[in-house]
Every structure is written in C-alpha cells, then in structure tokens.
N, C-alpha and C. Protein backbone atom coordinates (compact mmCIF):
# COMPACT_ATOMS: atom_id res chain seq x y z
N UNK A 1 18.99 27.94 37.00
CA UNK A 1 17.58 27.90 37.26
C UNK A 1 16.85 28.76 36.23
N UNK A 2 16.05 28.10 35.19
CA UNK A 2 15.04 28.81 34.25
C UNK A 2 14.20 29.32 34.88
N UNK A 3 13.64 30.77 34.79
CA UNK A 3 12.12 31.32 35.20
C UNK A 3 11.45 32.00 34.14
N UNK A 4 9.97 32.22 34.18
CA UNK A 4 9.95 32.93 32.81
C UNK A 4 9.24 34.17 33.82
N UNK A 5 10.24 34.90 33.65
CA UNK A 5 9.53 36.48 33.95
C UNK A 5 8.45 36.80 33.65
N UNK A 6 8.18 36.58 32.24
CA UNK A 6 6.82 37.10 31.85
C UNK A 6 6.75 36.29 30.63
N UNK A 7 4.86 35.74 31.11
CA UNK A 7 4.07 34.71 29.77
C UNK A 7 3.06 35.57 29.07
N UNK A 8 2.71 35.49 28.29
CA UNK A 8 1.43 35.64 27.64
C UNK A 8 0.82 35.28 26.79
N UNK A 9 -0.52 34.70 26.56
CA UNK A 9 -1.20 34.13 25.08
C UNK A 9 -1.61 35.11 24.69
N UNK A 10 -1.41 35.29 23.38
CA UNK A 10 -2.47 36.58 22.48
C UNK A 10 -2.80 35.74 21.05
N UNK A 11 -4.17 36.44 20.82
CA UNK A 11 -4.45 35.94 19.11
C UNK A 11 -3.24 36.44 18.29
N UNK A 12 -2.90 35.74 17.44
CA UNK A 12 -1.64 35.26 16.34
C UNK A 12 -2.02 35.60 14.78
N UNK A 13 -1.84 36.03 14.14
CA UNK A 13 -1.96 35.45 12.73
C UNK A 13 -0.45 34.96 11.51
N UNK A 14 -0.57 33.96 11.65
CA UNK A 14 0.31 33.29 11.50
C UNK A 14 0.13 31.70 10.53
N UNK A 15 1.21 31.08 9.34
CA UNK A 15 0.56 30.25 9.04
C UNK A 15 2.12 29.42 9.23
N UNK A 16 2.21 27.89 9.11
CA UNK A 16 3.64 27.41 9.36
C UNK A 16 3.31 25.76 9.02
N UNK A 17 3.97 25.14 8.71
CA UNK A 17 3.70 23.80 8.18
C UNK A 17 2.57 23.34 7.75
N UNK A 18 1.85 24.72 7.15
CA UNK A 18 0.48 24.43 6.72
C UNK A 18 -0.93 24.61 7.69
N UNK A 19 -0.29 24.63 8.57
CA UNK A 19 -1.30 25.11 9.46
C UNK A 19 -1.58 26.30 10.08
N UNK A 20 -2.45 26.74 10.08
CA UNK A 20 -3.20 28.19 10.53
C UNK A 20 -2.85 28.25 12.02
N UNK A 21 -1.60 29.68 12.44
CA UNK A 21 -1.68 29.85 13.43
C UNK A 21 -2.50 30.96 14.23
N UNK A 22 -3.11 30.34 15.22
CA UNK A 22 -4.48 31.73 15.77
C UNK A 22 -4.00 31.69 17.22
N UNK A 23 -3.06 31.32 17.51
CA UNK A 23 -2.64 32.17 18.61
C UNK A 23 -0.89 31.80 19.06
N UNK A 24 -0.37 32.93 20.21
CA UNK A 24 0.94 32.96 20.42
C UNK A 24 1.25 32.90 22.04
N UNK A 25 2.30 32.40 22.11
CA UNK A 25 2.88 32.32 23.51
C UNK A 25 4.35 33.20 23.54
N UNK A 26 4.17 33.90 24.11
CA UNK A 26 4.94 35.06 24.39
C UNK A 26 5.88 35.14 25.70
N UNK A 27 7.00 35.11 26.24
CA UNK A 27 7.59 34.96 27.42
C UNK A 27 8.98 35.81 26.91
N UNK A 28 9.49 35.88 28.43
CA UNK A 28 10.71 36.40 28.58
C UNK A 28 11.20 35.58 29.64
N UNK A 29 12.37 34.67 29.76
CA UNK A 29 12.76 33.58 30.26
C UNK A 29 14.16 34.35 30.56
N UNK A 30 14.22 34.19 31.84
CA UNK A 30 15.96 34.19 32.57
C UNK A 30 16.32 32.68 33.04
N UNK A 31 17.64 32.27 32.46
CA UNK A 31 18.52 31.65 32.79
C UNK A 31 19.67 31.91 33.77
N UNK A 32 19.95 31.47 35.15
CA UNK A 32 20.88 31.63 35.89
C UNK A 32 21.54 30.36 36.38
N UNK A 33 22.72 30.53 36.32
CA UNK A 33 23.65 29.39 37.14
C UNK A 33 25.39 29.54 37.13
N UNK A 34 25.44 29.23 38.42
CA UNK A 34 27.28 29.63 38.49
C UNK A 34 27.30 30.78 38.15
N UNK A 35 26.36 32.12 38.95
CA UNK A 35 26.88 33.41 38.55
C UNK A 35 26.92 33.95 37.01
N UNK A 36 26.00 33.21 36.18
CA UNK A 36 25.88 33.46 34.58
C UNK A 36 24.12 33.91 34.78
N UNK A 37 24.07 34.99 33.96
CA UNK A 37 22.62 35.03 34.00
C UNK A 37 22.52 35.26 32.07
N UNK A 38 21.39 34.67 31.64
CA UNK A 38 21.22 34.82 30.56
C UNK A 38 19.43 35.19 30.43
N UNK A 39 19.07 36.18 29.51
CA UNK A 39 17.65 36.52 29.24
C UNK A 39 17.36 36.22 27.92
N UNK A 40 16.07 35.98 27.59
CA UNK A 40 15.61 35.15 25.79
C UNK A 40 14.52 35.80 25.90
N UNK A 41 14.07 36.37 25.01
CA UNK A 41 12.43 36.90 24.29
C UNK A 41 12.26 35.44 23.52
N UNK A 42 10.63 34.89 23.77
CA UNK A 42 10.58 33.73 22.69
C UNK A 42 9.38 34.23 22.74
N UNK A 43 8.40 33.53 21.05
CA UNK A 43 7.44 33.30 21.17
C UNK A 43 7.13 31.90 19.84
N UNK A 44 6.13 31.65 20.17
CA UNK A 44 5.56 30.09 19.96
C UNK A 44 4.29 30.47 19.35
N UNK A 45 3.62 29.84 17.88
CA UNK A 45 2.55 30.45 17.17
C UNK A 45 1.82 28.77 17.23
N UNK A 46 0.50 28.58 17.92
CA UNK A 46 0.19 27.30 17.83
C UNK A 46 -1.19 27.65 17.79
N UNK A 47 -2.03 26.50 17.13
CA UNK A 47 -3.65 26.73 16.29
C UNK A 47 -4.46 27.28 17.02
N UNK A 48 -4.19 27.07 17.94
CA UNK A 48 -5.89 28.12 19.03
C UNK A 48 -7.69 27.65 18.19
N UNK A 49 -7.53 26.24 17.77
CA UNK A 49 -8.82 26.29 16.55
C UNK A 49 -9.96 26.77 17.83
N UNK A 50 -10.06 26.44 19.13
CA UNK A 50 -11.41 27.12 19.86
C UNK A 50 -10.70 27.53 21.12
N UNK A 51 -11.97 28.17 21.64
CA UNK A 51 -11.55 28.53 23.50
C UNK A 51 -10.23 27.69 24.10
N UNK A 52 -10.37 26.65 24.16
CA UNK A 52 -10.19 25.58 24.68
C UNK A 52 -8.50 24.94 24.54
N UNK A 53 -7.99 25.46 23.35
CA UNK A 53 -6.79 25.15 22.27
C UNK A 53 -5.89 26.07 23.10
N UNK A 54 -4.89 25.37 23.64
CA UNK A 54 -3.80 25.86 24.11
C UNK A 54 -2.94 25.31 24.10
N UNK A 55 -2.65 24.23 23.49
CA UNK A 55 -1.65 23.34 22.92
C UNK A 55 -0.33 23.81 22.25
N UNK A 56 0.69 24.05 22.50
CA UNK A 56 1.68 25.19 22.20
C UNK A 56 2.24 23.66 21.39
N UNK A 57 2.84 24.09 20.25
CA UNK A 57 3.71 23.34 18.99
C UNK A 57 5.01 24.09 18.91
N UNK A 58 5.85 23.10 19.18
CA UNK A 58 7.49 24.13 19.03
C UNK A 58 8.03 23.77 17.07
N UNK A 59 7.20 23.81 16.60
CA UNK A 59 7.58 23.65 15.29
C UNK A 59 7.63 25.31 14.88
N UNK A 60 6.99 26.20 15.46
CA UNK A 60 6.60 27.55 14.91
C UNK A 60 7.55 28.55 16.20
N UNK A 61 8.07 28.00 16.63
CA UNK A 61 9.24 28.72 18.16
C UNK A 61 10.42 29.43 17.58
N UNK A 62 10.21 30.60 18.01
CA UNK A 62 11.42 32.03 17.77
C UNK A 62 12.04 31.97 19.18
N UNK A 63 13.15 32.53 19.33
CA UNK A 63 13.41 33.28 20.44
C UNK A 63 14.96 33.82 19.92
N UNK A 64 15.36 35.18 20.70
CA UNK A 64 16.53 36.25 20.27
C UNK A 64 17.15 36.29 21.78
N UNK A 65 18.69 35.98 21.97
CA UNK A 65 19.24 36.23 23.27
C UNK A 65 19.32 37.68 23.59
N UNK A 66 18.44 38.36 24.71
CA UNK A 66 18.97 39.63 24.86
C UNK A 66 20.29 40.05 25.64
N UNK A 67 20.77 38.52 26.20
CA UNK A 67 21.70 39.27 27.11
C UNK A 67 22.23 38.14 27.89
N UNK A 68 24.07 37.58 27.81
CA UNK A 68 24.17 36.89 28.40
C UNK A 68 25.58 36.87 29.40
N UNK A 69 25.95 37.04 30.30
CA UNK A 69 27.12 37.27 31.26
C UNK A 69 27.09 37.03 32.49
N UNK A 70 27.88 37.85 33.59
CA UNK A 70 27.93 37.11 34.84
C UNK A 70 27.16 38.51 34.88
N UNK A 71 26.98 37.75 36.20
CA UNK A 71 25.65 38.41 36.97
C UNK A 71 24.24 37.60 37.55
N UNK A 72 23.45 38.35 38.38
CA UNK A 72 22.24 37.40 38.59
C UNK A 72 21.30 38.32 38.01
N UNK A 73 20.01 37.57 38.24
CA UNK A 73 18.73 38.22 37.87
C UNK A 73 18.48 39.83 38.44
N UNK A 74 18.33 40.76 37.54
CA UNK A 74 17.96 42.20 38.14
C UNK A 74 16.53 42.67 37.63
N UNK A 75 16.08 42.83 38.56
CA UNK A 75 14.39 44.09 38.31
C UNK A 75 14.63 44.70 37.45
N UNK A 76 15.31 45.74 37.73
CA UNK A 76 15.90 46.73 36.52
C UNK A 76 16.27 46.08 35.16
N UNK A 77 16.69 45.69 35.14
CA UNK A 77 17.16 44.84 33.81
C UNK A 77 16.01 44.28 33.09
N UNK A 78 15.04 43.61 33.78
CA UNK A 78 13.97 42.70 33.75
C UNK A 78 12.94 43.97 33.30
N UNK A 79 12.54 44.91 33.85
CA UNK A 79 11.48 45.82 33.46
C UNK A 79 11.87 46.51 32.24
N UNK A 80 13.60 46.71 31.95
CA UNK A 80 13.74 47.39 30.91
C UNK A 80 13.63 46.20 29.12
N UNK A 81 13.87 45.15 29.85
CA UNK A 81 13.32 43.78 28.66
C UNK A 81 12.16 44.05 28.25
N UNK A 82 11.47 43.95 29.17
CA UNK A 82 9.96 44.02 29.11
C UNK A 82 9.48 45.18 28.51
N UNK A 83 9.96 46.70 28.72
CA UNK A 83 9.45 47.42 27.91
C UNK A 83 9.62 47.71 26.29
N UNK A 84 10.83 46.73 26.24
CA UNK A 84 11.08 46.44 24.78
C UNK A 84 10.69 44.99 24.00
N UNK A 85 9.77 44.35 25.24
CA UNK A 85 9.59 43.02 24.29
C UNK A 85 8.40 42.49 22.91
N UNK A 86 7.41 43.85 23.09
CA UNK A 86 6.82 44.17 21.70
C UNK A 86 7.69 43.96 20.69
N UNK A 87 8.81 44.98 20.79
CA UNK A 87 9.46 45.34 19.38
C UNK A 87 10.46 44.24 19.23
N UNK A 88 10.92 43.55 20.25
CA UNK A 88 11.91 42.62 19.98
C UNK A 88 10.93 40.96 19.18
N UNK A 89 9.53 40.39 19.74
CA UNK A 89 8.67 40.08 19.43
C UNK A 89 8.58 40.34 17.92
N UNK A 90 8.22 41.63 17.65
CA UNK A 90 7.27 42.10 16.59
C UNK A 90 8.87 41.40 15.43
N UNK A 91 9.69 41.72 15.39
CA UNK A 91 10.77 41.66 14.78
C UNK A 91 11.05 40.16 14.12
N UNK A 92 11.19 39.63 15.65
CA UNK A 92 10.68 37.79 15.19
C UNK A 92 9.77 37.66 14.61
N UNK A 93 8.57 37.93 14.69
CA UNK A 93 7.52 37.69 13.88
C UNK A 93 7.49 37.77 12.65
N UNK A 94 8.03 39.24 12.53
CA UNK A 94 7.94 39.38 11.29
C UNK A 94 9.01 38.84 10.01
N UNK A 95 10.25 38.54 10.55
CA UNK A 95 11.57 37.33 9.91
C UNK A 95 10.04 35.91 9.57
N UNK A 96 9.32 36.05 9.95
CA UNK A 96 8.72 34.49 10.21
C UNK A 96 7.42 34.90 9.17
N UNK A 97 7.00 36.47 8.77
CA UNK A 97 5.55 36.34 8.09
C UNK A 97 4.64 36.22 9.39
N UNK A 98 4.99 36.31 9.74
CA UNK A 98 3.53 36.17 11.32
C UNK A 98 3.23 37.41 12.05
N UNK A 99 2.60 37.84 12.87
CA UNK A 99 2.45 38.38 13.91
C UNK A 99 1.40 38.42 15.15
N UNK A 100 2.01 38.94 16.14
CA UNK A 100 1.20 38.83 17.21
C UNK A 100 0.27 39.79 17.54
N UNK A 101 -0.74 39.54 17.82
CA UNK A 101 -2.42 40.77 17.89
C UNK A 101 -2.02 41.46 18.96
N UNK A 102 -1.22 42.25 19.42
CA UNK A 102 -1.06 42.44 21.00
C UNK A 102 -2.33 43.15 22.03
N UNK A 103 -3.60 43.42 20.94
CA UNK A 103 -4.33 44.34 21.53
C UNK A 103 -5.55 43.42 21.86
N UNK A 104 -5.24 41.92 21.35
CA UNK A 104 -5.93 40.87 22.01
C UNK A 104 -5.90 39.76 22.80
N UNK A 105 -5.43 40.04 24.18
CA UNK A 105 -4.89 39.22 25.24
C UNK A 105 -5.76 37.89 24.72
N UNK A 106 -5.09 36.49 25.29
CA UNK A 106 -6.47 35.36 25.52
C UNK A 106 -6.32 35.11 26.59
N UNK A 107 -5.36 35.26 27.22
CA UNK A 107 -5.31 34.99 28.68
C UNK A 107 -4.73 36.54 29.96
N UNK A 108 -4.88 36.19 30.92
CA UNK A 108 -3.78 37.17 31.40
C UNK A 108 -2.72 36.94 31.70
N UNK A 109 -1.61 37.91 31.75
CA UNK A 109 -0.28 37.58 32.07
C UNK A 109 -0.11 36.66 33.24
N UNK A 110 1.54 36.52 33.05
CA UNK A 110 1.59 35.82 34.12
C UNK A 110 3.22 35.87 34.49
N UNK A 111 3.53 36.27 35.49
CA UNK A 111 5.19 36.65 36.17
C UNK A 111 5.74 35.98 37.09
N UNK A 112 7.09 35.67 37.07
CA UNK A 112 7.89 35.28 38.10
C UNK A 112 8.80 35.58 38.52
C-alpha cells in the first residue's frame, strides 16, 4: 500500500526539456507490503505558467530510496525523514541544476 506522508507545491526554479520550471511537487511516499516497508523522497519540477498550473510532468521526476526492509510504517521514522527532507531534496535538485524555493509554499501541505 503506497501513501505519501507528506506533499507539497513550492515555487521551483528549474529549466528541463526546454521548458521553464516554476514550480515543484515535493513528497515523501511509504511503500508497504508483505511486511516490507520502503520510504522515497521525490520531487517533480512542472511549469506553474499561472495560479491555476498544477499540472505535474514526470519528465523532470527525482526521487532517492531512504530506506528499504522489513518492517511497517513508523512515526518515528517518518518525522525523522521529514526533518531531513530539505537536504535530501536540495541534493536532488541540485544533481539536476534546479532548485526548490522552500520559503515559498503555493499550496499547503498535505499528510497521510
């Protein structure tokens, strides 16, 4: 069962098949099944040209496995992702020339 712990859009600057990316989708996704739990930092850089643009393009999609074995989903585990998913983020980004504005939400979060 996929969940994404944690989403977020933020302004992007970013460019990728020629196109100007102005904003990012940001998540932390757990994978569980048969007692396997697996966690992924991804993020996704797609045009944002107005308000309105939320159209996510997987042509511009990162993601780094943080962690994969037996076990199920843990809080603990999950909050300590999260307090590192800037830098794990920022890292992808930057392999890619891009980065994410983090100090400009477009939406608010969103958890599961």
């Amino acid at each position: 069962m996929e969940i994404d712990v944690y989403e977020r859009y933020y302004k992007a600057d970013a460019c990728f098949s020629g196109v100007q990316r102005n904003g990012a989708l940001v998540k932390l996704t757990s994978d569980s099944e048969a007692g396997q739990i697996t966690y992924r930092a991804s993020v996704s850089f797609f045009p944002h040209r107005d308000e309105e643009d939320y159209a996510v393009s997987y042509d511009a999609y990162f993601e780094k496995e943080l962690y994969s074995g037996k076990g199920r989903r843990s809080k603990k585990k999950e909050e300590e992702y999260l307090k590192n998913l800037h830098e794990v983020i920022d890292e992808l980004s930057k392999e890619q020339g891009a980065a994410v504005i983090w100090d400009e939400p477009l939406r608010d979060e969103r958890r599961g």
